[in-house]
Protein backbone atom coordinates (compact mmCIF):
# COMPACT_ATOMS: atom_id res chain seq x y z
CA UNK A 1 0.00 0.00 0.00
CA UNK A 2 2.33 2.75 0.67
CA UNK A 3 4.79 1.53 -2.17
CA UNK A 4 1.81 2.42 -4.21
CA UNK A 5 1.15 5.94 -2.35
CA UNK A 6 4.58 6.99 -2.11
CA UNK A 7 4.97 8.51 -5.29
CA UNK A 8 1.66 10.83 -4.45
CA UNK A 9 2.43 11.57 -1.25
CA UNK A 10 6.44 12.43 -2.23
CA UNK A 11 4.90 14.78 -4.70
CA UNK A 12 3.28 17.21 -1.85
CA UNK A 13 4.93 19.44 0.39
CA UNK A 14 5.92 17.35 3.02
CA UNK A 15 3.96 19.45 5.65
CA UNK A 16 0.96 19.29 3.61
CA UNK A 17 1.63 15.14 3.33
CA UNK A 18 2.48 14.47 6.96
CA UNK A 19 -0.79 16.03 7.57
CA UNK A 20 -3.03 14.44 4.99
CA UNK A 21 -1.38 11.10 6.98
CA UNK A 22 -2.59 12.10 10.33
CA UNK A 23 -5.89 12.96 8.83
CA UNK A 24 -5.79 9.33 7.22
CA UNK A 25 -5.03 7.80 10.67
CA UNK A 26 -7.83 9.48 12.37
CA UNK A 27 -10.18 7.55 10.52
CA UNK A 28 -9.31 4.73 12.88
CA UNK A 29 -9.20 2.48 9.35
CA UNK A 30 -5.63 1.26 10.41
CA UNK A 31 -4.64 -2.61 10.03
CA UNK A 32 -3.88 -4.37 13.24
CA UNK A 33 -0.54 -5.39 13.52
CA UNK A 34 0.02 -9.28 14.57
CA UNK A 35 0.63 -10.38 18.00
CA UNK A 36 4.36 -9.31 18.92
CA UNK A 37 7.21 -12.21 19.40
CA UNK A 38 7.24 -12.61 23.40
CA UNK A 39 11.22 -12.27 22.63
CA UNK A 40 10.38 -8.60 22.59
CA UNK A 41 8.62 -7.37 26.20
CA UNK A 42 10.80 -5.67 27.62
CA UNK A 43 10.66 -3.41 30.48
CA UNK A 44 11.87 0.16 30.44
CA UNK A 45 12.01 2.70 33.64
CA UNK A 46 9.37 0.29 35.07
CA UNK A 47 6.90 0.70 32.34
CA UNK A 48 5.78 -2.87 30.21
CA UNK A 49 6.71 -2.64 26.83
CA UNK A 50 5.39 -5.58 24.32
CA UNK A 51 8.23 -4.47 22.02
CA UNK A 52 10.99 -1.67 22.16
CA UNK A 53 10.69 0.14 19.08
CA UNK A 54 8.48 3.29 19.91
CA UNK A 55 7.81 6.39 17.84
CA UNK A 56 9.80 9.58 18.29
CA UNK A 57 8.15 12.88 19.24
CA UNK A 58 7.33 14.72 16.35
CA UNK A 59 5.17 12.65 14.18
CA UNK A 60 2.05 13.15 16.85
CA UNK A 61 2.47 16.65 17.87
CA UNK A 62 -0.90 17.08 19.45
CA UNK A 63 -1.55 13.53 20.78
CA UNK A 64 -4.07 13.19 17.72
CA UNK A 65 -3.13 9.47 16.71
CA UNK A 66 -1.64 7.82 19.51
CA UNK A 67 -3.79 4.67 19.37
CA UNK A 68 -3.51 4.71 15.68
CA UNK A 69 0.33 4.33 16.12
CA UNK A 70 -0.11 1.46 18.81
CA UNK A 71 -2.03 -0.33 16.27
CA UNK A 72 0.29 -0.19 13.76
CA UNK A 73 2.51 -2.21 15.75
CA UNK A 74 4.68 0.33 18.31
CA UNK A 75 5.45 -0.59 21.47
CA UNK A 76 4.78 2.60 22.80
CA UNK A 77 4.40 5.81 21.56
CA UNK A 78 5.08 9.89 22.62
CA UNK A 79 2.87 12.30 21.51
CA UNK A 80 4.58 16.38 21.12
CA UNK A 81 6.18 18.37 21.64
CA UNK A 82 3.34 20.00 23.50
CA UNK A 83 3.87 23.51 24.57
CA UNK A 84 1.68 25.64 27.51
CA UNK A 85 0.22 27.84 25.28
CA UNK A 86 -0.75 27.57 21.62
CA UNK A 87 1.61 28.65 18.80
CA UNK A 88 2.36 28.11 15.25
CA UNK A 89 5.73 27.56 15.22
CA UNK A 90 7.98 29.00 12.52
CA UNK A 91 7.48 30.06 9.45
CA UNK A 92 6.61 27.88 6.08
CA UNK A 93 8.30 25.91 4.76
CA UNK A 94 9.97 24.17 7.49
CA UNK A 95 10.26 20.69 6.88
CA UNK A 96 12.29 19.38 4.03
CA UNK A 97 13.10 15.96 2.59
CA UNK A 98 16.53 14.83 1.68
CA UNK A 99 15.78 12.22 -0.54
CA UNK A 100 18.99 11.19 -1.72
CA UNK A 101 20.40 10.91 1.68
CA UNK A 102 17.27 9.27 3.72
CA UNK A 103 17.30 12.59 5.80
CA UNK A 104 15.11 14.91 6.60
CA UNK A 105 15.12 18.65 8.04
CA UNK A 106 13.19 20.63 10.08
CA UNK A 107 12.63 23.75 12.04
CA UNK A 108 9.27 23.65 12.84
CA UNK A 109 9.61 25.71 16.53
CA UNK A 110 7.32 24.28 18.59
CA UNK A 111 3.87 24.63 16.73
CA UNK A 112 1.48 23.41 19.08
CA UNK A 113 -1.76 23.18 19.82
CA UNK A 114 -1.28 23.80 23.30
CA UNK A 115 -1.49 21.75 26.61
CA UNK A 116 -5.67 22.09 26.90
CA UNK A 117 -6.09 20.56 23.23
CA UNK A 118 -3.49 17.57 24.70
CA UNK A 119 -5.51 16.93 27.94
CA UNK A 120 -8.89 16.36 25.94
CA UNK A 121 -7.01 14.14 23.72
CA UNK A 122 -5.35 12.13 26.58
CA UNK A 123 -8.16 12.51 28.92
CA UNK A 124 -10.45 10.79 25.24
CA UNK A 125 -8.16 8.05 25.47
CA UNK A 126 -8.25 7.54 29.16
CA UNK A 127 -8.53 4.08 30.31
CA UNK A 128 -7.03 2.46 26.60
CA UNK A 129 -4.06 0.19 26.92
CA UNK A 130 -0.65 0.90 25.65
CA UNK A 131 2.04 3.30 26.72
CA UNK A 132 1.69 6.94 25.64
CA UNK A 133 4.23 9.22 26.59
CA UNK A 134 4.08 12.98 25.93
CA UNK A 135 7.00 15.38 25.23
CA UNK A 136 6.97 18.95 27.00
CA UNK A 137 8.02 21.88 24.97
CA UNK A 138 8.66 25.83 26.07
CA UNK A 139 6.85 28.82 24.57
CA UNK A 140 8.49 30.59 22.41
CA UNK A 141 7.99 33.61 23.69
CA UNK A 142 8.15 33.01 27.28
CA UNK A 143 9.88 34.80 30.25
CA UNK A 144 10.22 31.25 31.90
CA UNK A 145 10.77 28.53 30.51
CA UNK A 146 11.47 25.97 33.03
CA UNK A 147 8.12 27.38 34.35
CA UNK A 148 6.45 26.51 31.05
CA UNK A 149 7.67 22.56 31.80
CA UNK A 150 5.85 22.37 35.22
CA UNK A 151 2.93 23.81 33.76
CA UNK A 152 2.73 21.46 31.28
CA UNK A 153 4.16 18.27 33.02
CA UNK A 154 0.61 19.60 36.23
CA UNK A 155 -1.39 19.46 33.02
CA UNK A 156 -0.86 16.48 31.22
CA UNK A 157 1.24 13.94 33.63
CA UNK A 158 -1.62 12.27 34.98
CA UNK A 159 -2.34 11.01 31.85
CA UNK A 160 0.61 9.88 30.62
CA UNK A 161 2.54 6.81 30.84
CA UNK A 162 5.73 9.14 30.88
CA UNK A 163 6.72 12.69 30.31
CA UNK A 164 9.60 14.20 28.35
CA UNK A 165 11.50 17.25 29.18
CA UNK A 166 12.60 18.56 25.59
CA UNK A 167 15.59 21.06 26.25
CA UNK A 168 17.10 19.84 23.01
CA UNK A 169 15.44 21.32 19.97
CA UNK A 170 17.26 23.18 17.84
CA UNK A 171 14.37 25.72 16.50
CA UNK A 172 13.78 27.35 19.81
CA UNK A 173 16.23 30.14 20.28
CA UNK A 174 18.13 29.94 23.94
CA UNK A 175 16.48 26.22 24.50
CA UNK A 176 19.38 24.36 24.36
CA UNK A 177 21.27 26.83 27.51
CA UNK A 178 18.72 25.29 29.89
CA UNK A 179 20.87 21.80 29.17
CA UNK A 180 23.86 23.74 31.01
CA UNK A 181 24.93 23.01 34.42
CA UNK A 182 22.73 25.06 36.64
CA UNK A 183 20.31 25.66 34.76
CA UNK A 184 19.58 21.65 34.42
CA UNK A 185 19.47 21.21 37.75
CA UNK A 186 17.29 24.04 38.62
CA UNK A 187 14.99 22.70 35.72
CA UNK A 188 14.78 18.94 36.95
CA UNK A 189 14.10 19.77 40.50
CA UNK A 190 11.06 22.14 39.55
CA UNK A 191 9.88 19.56 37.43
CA UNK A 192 10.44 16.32 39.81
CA UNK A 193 8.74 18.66 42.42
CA UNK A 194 5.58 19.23 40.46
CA UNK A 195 5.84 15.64 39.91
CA UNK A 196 5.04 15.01 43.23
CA UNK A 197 4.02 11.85 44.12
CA UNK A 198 2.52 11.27 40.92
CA UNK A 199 3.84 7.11 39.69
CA UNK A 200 4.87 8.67 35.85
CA UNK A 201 8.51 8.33 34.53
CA UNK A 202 10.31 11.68 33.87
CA UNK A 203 13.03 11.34 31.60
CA UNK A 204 15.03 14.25 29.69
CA UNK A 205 15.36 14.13 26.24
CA UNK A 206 18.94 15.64 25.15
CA UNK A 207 21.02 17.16 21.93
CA UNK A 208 23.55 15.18 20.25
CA UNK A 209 25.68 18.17 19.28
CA UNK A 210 27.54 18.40 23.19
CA UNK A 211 30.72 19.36 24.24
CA UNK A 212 33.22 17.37 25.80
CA UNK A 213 32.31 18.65 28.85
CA UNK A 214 29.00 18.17 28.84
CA UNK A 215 28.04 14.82 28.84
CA UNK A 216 29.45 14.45 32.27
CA UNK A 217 27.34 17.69 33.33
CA UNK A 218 24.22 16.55 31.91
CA UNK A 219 24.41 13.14 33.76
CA UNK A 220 25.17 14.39 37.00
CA UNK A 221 22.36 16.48 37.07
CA UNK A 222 19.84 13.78 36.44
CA UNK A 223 21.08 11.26 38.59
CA UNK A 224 21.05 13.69 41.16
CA UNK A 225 17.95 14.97 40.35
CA UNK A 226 16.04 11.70 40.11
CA UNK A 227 15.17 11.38 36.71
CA UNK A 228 14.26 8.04 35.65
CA UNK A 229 15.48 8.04 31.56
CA UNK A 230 17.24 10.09 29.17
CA UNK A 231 16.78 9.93 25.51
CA UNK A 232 19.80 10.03 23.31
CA UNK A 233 19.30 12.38 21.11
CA UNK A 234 17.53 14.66 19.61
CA UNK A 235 17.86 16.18 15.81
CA UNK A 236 21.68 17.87 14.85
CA UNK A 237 22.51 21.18 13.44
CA UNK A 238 25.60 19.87 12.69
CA UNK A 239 25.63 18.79 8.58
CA UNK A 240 27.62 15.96 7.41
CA UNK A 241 28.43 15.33 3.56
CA UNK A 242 24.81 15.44 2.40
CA UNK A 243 24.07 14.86 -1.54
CA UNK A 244 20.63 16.82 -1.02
CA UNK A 245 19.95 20.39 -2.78
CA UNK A 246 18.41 20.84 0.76
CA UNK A 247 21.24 20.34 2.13
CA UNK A 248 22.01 24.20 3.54
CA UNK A 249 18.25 24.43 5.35
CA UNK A 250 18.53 25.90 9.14
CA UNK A 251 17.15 23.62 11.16
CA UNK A 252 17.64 19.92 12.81
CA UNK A 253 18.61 16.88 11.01
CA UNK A 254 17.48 13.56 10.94
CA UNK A 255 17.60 10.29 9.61
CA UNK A 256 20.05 8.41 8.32
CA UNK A 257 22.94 10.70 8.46
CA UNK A 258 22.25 11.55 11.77
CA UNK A 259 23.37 7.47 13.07
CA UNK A 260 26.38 7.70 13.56
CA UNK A 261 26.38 10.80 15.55
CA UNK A 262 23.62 9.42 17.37
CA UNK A 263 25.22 6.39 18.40
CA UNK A 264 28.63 8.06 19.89
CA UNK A 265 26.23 9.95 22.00
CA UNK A 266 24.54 6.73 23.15
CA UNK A 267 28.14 5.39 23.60
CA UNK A 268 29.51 8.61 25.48
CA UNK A 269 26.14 8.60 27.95
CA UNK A 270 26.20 4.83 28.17
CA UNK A 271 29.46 5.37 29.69
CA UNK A 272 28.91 8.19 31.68
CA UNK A 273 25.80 6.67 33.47
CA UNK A 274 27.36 3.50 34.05
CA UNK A 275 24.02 1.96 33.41
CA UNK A 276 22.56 3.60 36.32
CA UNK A 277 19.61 5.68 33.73
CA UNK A 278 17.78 3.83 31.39
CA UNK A 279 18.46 5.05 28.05
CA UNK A 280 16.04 5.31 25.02
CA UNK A 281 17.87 5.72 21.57
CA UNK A 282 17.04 7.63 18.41
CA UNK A 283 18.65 8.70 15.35
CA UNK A 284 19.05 7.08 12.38
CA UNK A 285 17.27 3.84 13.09
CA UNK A 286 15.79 1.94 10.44
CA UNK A 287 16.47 -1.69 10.89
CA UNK A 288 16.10 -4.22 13.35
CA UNK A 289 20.20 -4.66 13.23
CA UNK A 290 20.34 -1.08 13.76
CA UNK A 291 17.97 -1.04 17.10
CA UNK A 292 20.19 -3.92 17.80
CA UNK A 293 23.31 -2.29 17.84
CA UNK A 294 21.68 0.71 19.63
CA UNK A 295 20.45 -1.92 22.64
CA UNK A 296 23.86 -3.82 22.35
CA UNK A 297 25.46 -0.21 23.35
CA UNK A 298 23.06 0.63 26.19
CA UNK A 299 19.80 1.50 25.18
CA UNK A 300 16.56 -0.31 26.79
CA UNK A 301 14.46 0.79 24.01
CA UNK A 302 14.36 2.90 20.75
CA UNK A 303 12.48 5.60 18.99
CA UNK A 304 12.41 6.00 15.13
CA UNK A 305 10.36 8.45 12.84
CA UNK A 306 11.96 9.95 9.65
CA UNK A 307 12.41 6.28 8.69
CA UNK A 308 9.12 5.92 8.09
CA UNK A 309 8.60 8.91 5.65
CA UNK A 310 10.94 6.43 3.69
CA UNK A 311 10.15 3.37 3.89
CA UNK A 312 6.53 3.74 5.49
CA UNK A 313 4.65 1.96 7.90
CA UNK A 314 5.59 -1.33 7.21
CA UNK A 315 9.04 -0.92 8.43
CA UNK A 316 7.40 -1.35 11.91
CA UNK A 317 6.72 -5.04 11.52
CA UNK A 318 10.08 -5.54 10.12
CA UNK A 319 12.31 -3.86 12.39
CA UNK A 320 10.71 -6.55 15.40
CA UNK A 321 10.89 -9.37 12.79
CA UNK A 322 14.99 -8.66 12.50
CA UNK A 323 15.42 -7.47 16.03
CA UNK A 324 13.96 -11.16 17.48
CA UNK A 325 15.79 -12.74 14.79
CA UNK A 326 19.50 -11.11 15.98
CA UNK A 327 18.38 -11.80 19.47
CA UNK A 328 17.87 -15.22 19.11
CA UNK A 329 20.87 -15.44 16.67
CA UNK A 330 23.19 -14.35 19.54
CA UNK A 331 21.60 -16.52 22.02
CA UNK A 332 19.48 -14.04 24.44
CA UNK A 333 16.35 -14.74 25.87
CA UNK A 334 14.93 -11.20 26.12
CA UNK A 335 15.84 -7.52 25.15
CA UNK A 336 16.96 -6.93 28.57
CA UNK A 337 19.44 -9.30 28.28
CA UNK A 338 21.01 -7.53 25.65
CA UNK A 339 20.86 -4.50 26.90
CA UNK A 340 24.80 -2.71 27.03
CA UNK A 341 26.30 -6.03 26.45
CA UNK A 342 29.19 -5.15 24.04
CA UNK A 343 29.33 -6.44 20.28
CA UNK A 344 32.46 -8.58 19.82
């Protein structure tokens, strides 16, 4: 089906197709995928998963299609980035395929629907199985911006499976300063405080684009701070040797070019966490050998999205198909077993 599709959809803006997608998910008209191998459950910051491979924030801004995207065969899912207040986001256009090099680029900014829209989406849902996790964003225009996290996090958190601290996007001018040393700290223990005594996962979702002295920074603030997760990473504004005319866009890039940077950053906070946070990896996966490789190097579970504007929704199914294959291949019983056990 989306062989045949492809060539339409690849002939619209991509905006204008990524939305005439969500509007086809709505519908609810979405094949079931089959019954996941048992090989797969895995657990991740407490929460059940029936398979590892979850979608990336982004693809589900506004928490429109979570249930859609279980369906399809995720093993969870996290809607956002979902921001206090309404707000469009940059200017058009903003998202660009790199078709040549599997990539893609955006600087979107934050549109959002805002956290109200969210809650009568989650609160719609309420009661539905399957892990839904939903990334918090910051106003642009904002005087606080660790302020606009707890609001959101009060908001939504009681209807999530987990939350997502996003200080890592690229398109929001001064958001990537809050991932510096005080600044962190003072933004996790707001957060874990408005948290309260609520049972929901808070993990912090970082950039792949750190300094050397960074990594150590960021790590000692969250273990300190008692979050339960970090996902490694978010998009780059770094540009490798890309073959795309779109090559020169502002904005963060993802896909494949973006794997190997996104597995020394799994390596570097692998290390630095001595396998005291669970880690969630993204970047460049799309393949069960490379979720493999991304577990084999720490990760309890994965995220991929600009994959699937490639190679569409069927890669879902075959990613878990390749991933229990390798596992079995290699003589584990279960993803956890695998987990940061280095590749000979």
């Amino acid at each position: 089906m989306f062989a045949a599709l492809k060539p339409l959809l690849f002939a619209l803006d991509p905006e204008a197709a990524h939305n005439l997608t969500l509007a086809a998910l709505k519908t609810g008209l979405v094949p079931a995928a089959p019954a996941d191998d048992p090989i797969l459950a895995t657990t991740m910051a407490g929460l059940a998963l029936p398979n590892p491979i979850g979608l990336a924030a982004g693809f589900d801004k506004d928490a429109e299609v979570p249930d859609a995207m279980l369906k399809l065969g995720f093993g969870f899912v996290e809607c956002g980035s979902v921001c206090p207040r309404p707000q469009p986001g940059n200017a058009k256009p903003r998202l660009f395929r790199l078709m040549e090099d599997e990539a893609v680029i955006n600087r979107f900014g934050f549109n959002s629907k805002g956290v109200e829209f969210a809650h009568a989406r989650l609160t719609a849902r309420a009661g539905r199985p399957g892990v839904v996790g939903i990334n918090l964003g910051a106003n642009k225009d904002s005087e606080d911006r660790t302020d606009d996290y707890v609001v959101a996090l009060r908001a939504l958190a009681a209807l999530a499976s987990y939350v997502t601290v996003n200080i890592s996007s690229p398109n929001t001018p001064g958001l990537r300063a809050l991932q510096d040393g005080a600044a962190l700290a003072d933004l996790i223990a707001r957060v874990m405080a408005a948290r309260g005594a609520l049972d929901v996962p808070v993990f912090v979702k970082v950039a792949p684009d750190q300094g050397e002295d960074d990594w150590a920074t960021i790590v000692r603030a969250c273990i300190d701070g008692g979050v339960d997760g970090l996902i490694v990473s978010n998009t780059t504004v770094s540009r490798p040797p890309l073959a795309s005319r779109h090559a020169g866009e502002t904005g963060g890039l993802s896909g494949k070019p973006l794997k190997p940077l996104a597995m020394a950053a799994l390596t570097r906070f692998r290390a630095e966490t001595g396998g005291a946070l669970p880690l969630i990896a993204v970047g460049g996966i799309a393949s069960g050998q490379d979720a493999y490789d991304r577990i084999r190097a720490g990760a309890s579970a994965v995220q991929l999205y600009s994959a699937l504007v490639y190679h569409g929704p069927g890669l879902v199914g075959r990613v878990k198909a390749e991933l229990a294959a390798l596992l079995r291949r290699d003589g584990f019983a279960s993803v956890g077993a695998a987990v940061g056990v280095p590749q000979v």
